[in-house]
PDB file of N, CA and C in Angstrom:
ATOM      1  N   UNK A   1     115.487 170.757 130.197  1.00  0.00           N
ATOM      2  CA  UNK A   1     116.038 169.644 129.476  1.00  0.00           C
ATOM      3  C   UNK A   1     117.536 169.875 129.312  1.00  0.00           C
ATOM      4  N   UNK A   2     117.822 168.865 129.393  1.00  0.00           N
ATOM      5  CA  UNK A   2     119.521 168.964 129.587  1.00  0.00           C
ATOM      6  C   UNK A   2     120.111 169.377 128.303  1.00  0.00           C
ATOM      7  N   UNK A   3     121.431 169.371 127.735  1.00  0.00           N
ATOM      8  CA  UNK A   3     122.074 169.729 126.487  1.00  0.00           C
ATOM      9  C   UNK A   3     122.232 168.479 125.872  1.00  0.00           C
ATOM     10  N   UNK A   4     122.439 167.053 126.365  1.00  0.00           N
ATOM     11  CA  UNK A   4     122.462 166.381 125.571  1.00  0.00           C
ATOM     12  C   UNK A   4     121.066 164.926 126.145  1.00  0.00           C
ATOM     13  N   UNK A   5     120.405 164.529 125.205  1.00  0.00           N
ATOM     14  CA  UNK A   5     118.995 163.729 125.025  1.00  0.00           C
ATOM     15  C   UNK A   5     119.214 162.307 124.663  1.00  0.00           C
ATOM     16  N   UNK A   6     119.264 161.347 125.704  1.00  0.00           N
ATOM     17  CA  UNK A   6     119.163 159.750 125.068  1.00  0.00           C
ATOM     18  C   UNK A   6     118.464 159.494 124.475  1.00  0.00           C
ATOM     19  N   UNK A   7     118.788 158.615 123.420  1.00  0.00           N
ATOM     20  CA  UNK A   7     118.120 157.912 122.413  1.00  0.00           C
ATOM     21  C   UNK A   7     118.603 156.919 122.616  1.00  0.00           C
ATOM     22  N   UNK A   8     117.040 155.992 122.484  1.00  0.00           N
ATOM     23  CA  UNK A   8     116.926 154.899 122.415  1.00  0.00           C
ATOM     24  C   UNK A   8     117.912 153.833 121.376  1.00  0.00           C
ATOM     25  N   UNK A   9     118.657 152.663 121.152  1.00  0.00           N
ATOM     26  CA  UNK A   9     118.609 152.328 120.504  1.00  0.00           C
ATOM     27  C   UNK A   9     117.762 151.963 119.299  1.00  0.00           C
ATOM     28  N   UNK A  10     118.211 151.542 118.055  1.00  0.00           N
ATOM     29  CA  UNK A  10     117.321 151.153 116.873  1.00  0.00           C
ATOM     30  C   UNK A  10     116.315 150.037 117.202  1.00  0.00           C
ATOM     31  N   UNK A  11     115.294 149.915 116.501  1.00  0.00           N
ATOM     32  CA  UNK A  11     114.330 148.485 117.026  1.00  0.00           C
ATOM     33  C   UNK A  11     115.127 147.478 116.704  1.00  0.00           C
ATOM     34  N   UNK A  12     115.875 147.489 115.324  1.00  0.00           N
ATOM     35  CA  UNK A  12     116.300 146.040 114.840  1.00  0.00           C
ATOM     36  C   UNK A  12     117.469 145.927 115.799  1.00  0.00           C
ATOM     37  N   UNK A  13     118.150 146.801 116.375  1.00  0.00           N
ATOM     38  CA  UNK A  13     118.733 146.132 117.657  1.00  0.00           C
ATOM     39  C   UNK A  13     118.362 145.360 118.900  1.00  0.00           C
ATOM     40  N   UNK A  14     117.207 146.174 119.212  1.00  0.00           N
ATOM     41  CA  UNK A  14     116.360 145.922 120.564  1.00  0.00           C
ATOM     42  C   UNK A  14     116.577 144.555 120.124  1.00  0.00           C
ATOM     43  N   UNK A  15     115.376 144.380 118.826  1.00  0.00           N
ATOM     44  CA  UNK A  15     114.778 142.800 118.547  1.00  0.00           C
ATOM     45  C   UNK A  15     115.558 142.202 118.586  1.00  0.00           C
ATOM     46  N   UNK A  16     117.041 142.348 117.639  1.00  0.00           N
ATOM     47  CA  UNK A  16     118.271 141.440 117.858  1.00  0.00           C
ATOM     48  C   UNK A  16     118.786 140.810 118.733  1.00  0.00           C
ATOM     49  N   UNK A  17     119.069 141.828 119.993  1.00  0.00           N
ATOM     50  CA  UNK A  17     119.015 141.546 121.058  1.00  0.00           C
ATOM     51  C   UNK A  17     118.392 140.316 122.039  1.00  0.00           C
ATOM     52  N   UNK A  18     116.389 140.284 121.848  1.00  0.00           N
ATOM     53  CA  UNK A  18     115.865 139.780 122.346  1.00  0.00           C
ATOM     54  C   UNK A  18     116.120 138.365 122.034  1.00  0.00           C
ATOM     55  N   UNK A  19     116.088 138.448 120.704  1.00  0.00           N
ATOM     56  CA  UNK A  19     116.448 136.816 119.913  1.00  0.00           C
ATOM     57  C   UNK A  19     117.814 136.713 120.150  1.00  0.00           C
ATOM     58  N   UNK A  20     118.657 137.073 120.266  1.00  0.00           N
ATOM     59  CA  UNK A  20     119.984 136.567 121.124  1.00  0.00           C
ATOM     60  C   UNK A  20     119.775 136.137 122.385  1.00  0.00           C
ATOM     61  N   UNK A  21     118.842 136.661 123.186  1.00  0.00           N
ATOM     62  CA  UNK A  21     119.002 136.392 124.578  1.00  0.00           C
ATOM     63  C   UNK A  21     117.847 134.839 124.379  1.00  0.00           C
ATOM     64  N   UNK A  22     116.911 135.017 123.726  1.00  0.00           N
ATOM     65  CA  UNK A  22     115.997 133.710 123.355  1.00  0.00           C
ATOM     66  C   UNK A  22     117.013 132.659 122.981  1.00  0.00           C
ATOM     67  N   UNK A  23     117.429 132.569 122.037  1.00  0.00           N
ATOM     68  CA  UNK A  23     118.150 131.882 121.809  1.00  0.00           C
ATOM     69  C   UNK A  23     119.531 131.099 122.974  1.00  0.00           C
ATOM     70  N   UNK A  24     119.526 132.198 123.503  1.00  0.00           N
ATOM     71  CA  UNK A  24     120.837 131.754 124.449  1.00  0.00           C
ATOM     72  C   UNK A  24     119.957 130.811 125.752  1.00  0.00           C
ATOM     73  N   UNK A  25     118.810 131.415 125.791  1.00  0.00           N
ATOM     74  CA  UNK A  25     118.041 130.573 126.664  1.00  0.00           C
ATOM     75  C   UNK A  25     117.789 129.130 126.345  1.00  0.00           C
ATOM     76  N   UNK A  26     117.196 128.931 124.994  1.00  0.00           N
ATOM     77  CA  UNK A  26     117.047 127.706 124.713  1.00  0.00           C
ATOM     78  C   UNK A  26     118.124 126.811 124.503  1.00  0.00           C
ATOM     79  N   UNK A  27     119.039 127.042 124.419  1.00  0.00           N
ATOM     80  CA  UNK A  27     120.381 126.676 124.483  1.00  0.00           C
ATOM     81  C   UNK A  27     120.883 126.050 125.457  1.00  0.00           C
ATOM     82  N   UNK A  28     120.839 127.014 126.643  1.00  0.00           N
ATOM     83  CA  UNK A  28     121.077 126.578 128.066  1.00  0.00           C
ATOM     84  C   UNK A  28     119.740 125.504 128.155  1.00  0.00           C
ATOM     85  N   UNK A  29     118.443 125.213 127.737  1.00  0.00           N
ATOM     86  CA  UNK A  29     117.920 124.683 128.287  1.00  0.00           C
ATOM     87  C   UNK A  29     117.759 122.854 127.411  1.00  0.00           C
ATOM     88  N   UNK A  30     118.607 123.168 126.851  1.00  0.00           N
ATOM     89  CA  UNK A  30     118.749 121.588 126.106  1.00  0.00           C
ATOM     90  C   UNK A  30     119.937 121.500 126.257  1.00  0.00           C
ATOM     91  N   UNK A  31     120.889 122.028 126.700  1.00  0.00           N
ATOM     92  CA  UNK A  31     121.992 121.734 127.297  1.00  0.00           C
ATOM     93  C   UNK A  31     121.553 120.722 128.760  1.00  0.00           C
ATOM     94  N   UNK A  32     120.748 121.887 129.331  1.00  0.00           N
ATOM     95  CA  UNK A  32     120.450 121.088 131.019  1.00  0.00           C
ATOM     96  C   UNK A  32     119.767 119.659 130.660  1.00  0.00           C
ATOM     97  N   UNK A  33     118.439 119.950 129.607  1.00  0.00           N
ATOM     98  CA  UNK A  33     117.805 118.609 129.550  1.00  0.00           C
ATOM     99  C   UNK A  33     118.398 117.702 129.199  1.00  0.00           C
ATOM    100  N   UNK A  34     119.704 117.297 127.797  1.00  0.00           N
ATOM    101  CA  UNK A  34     120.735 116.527 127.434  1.00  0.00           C
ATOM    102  C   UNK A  34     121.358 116.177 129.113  1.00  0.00           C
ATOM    103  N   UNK A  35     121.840 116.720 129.744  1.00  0.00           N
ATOM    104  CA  UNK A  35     122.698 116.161 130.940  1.00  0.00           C
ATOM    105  C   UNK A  35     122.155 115.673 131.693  1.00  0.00           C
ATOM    106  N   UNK A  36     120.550 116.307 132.143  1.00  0.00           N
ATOM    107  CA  UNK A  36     119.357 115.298 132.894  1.00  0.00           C
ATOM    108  C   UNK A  36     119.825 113.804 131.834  1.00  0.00           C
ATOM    109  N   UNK A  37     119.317 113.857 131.071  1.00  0.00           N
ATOM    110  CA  UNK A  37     118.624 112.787 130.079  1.00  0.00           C
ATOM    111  C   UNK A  37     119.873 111.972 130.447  1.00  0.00           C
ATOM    112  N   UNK A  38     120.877 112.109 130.486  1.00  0.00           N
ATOM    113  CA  UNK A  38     122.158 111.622 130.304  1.00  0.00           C
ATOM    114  C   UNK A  38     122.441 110.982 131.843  1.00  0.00           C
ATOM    115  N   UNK A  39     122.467 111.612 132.996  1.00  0.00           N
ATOM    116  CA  UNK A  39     122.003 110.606 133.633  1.00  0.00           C
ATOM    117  C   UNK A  39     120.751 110.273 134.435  1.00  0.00           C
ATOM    118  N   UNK A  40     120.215 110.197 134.084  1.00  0.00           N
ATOM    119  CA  UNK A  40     119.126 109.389 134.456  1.00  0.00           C
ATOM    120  C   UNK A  40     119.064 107.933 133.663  1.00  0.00           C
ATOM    121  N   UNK A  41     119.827 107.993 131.993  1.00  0.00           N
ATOM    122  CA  UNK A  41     119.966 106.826 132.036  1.00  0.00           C
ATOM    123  C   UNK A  41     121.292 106.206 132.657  1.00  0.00           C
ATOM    124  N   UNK A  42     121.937 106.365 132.884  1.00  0.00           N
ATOM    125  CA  UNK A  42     123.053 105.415 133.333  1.00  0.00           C
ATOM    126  C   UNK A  42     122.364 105.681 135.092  1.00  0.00           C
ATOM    127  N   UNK A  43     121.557 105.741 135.457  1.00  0.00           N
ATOM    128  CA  UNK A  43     121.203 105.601 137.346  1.00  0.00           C
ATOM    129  C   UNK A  43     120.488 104.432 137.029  1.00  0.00           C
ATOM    130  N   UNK A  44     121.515 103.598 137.411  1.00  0.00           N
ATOM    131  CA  UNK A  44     120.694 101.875 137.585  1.00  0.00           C
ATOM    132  C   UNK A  44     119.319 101.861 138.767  1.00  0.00           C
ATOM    133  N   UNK A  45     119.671 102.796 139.706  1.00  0.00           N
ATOM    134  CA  UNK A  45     118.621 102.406 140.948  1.00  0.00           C
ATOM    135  C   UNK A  45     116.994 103.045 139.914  1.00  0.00           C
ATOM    136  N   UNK A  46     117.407 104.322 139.337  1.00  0.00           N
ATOM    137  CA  UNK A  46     116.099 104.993 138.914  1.00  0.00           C
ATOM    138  C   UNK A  46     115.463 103.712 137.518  1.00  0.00           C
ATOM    139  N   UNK A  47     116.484 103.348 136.791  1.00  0.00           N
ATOM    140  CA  UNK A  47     115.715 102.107 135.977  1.00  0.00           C
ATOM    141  C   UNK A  47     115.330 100.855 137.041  1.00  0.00           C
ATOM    142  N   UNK A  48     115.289  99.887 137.655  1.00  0.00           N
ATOM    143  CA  UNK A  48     115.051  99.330 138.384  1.00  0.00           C
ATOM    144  C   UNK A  48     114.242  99.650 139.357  1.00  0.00           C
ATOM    145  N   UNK A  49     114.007 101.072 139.479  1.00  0.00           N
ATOM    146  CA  UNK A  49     112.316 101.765 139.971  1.00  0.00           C
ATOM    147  C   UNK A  49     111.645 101.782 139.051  1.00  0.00           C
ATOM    148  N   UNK A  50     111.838 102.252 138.131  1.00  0.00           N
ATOM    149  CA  UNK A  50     110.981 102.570 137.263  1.00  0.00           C
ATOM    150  C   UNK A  50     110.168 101.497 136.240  1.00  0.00           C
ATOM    151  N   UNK A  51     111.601  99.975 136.107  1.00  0.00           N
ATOM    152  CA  UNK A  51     110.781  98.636 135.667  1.00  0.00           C
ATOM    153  C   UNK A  51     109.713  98.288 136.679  1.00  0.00           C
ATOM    154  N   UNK A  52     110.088  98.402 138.238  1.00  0.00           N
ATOM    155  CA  UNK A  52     109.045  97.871 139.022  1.00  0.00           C
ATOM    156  C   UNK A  52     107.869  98.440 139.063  1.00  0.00           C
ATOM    157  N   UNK A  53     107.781 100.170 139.036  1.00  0.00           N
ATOM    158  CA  UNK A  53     106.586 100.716 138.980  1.00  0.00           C
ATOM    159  C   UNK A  53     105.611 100.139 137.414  1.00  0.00           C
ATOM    160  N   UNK A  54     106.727  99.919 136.745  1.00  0.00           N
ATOM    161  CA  UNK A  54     105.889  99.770 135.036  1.00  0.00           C
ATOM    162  C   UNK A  54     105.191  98.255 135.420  1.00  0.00           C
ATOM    163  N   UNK A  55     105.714  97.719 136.065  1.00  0.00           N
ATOM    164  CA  UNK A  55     104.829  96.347 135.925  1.00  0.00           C
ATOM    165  C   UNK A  55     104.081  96.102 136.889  1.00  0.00           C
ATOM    166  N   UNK A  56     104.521  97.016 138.028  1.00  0.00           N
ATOM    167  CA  UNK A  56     103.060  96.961 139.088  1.00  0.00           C
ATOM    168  C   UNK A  56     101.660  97.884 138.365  1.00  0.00           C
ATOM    169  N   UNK A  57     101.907  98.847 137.690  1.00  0.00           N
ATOM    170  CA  UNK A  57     100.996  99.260 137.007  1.00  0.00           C
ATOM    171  C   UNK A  57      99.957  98.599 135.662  1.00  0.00           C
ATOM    172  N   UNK A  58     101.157  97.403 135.203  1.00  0.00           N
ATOM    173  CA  UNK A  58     100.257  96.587 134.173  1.00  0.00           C
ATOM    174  C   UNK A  58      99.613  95.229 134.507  1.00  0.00           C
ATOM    175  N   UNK A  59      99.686  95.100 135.328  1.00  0.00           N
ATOM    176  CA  UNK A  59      98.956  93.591 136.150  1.00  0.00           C
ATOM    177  C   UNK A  59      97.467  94.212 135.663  1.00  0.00           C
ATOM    178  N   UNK A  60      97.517  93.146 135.335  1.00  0.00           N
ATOM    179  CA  UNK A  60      95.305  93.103 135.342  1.00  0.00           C
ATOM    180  C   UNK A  60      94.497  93.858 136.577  1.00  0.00           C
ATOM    181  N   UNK A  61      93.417  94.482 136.220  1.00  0.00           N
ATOM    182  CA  UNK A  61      92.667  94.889 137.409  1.00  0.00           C
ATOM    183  C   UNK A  61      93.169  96.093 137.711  1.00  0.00           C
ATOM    184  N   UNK A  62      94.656  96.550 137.672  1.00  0.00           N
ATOM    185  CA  UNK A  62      95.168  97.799 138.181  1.00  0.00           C
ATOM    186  C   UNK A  62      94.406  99.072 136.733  1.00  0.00           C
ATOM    187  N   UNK A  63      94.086 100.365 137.815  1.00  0.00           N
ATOM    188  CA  UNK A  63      93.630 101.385 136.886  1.00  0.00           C
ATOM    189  C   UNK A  63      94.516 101.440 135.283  1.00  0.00           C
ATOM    190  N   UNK A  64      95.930 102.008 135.388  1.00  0.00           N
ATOM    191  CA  UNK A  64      96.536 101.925 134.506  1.00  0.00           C
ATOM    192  C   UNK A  64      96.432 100.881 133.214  1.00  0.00           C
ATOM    193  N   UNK A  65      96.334  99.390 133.592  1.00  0.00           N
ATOM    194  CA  UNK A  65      96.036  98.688 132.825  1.00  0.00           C
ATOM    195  C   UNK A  65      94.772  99.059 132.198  1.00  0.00           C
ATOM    196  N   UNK A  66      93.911  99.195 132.523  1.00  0.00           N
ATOM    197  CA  UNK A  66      92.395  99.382 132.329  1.00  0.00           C
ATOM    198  C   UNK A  66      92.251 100.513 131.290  1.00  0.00           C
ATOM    199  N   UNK A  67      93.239 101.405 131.584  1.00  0.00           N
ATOM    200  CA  UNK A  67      93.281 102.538 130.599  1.00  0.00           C
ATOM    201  C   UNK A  67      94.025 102.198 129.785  1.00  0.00           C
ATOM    202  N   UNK A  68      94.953 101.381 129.565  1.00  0.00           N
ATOM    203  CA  UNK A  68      95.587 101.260 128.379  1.00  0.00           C
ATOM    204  C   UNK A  68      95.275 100.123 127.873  1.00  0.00           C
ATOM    205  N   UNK A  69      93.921  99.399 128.129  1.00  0.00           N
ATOM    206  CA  UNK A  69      93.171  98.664 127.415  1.00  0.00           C
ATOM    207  C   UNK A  69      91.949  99.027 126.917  1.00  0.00           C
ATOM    208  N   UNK A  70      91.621 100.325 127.721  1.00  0.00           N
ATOM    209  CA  UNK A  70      90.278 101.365 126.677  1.00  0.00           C
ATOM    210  C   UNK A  70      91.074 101.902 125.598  1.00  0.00           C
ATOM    211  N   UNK A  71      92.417 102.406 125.872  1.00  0.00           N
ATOM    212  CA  UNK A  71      92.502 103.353 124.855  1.00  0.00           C
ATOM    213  C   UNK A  71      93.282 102.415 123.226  1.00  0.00           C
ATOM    214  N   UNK A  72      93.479 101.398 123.526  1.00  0.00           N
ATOM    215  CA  UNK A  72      93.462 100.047 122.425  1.00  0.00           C
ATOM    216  C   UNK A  72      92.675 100.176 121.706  1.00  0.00           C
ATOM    217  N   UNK A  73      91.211  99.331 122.579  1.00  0.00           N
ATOM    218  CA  UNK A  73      89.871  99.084 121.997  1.00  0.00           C
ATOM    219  C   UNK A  73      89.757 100.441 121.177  1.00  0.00           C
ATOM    220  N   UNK A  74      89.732 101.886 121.671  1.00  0.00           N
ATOM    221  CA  UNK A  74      89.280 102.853 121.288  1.00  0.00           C
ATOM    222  C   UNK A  74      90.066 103.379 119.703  1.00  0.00           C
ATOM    223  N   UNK A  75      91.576 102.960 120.152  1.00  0.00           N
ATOM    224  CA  UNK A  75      92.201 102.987 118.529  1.00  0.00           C
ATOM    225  C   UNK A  75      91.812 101.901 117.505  1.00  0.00           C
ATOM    226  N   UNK A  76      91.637 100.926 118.041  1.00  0.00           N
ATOM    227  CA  UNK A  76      90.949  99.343 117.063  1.00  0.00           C
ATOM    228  C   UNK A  76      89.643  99.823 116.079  1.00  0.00           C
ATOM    229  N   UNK A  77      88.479 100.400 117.160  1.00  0.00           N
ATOM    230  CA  UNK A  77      87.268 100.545 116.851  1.00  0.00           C
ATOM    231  C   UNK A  77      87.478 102.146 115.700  1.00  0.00           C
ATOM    232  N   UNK A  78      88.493 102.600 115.902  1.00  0.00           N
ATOM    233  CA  UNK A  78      88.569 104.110 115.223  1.00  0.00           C
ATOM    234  C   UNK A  78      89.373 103.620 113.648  1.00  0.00           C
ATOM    235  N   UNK A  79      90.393 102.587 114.064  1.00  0.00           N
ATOM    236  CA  UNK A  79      90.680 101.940 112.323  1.00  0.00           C
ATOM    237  C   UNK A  79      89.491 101.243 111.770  1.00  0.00           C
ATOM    238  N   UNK A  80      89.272 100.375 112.263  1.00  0.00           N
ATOM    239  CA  UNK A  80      88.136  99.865 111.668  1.00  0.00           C
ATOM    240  C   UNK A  80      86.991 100.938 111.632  1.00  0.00           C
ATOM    241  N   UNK A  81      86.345 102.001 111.971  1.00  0.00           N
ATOM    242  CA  UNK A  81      85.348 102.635 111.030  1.00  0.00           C
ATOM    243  C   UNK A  81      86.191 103.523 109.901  1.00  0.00           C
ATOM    244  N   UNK A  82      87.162 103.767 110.024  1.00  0.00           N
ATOM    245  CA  UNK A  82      88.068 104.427 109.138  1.00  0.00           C
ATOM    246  C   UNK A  82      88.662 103.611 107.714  1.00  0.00           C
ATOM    247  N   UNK A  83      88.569 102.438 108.164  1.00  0.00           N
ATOM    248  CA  UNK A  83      88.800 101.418 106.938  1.00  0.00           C
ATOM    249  C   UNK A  83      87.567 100.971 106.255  1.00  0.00           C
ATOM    250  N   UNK A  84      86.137 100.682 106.906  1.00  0.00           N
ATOM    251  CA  UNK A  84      84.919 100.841 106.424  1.00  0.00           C
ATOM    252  C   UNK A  84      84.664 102.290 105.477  1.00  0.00           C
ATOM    253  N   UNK A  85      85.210 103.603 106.133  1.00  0.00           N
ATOM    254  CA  UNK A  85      84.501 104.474 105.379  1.00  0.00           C
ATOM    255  C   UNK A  85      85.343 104.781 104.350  1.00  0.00           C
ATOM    256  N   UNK A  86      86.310 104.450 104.611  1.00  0.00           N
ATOM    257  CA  UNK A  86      87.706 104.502 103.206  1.00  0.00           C
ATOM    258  C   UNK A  86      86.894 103.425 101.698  1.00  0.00           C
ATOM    259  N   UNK A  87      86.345 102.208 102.535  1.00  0.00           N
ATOM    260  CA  UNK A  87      85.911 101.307 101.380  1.00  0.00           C
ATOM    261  C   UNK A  87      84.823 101.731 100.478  1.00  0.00           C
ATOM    262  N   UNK A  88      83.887 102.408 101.300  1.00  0.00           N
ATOM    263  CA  UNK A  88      82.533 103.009 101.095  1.00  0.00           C
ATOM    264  C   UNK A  88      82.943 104.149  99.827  1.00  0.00           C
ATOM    265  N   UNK A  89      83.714 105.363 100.390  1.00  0.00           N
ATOM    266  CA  UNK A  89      84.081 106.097  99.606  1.00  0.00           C
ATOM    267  C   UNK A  89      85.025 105.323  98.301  1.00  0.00           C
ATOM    268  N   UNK A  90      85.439 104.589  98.247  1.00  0.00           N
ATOM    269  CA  UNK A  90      86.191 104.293  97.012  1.00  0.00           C
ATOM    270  C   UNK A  90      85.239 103.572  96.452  1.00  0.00           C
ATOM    271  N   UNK A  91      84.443 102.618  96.832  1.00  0.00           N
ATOM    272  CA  UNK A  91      83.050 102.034  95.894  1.00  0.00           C
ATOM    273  C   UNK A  91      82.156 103.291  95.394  1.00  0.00           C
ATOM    274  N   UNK A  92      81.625 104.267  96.217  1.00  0.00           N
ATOM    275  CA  UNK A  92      81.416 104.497  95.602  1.00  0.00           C
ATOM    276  C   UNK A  92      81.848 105.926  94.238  1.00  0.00           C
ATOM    277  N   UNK A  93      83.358 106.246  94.428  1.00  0.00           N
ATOM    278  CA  UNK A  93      84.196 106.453  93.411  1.00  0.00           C
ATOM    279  C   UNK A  93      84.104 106.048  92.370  1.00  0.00           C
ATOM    280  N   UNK A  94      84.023 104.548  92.903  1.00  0.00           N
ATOM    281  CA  UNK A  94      84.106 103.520  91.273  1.00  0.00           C
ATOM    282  C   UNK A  94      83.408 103.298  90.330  1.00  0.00           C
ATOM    283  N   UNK A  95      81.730 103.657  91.135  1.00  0.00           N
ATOM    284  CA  UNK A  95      80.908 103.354  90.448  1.00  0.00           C
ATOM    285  C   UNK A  95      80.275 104.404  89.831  1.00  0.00           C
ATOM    286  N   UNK A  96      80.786 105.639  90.495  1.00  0.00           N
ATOM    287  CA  UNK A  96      80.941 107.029  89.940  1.00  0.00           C
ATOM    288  C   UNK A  96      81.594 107.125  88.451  1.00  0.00           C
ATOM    289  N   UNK A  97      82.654 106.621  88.388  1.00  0.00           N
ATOM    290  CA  UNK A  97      83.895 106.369  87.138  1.00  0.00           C
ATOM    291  C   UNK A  97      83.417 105.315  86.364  1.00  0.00           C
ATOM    292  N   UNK A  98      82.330 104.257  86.663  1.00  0.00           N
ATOM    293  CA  UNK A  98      81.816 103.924  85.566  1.00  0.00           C
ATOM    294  C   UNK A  98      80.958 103.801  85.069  1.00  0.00           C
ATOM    295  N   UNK A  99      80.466 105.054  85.771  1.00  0.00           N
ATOM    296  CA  UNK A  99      79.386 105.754  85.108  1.00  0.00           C
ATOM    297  C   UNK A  99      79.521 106.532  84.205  1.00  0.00           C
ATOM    298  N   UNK A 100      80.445 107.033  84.206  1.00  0.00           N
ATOM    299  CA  UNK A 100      80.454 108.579  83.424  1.00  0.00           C
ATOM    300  C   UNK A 100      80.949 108.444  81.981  1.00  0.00           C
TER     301      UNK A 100
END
């Protein structure tokens, strides 16, 4: 063994470290997504694809439509038993409270 022995840095450095470099990552990466985001809206050709795909997809009969007319019905039918069992439970609350 030699005369002089590395040592490791401290943990709360290591960790410091790691969360600096985390941090610097996420940084860079909402940096990149902000400048995507940024243009993609001002690219007139990509909006003007993207209106045409949206409305070839909602015409009647097309899959897409179909699914976003199950998943309607499916939120409709989920308020309404949710507003039934809301009523249920507060009747019978009430009649709990005047009872007692």
């Amino acid at each position: 063994m030699g005369r002089f022995e590395e040592v490791p840095p401290p943990l709360e450095a290591r960790v410091g470290a790691t969360v600096l470099a985390r941090v610097r990552d996420a940084v860079a990466l909402g940096i990149d997504a902000r400048n995507r985001f940024n243009a993609s809206v001002h690219d007139e050709e990509l909006k003007e694809r993207t209106t045409s795909a949206v409305v070839d997809a909602m015409r009647p009969g097309t899959a897409p439509f179909l699914l976003l007319m199950a998943t309607l019905l499916a939120m409709l039918v989920h308020q309404l038993l949710l507003h039934r069992e809301t009523q249920r439970i507060l009747r019978e609350h009430s009649s709990a409270a005047a009872g007692s």
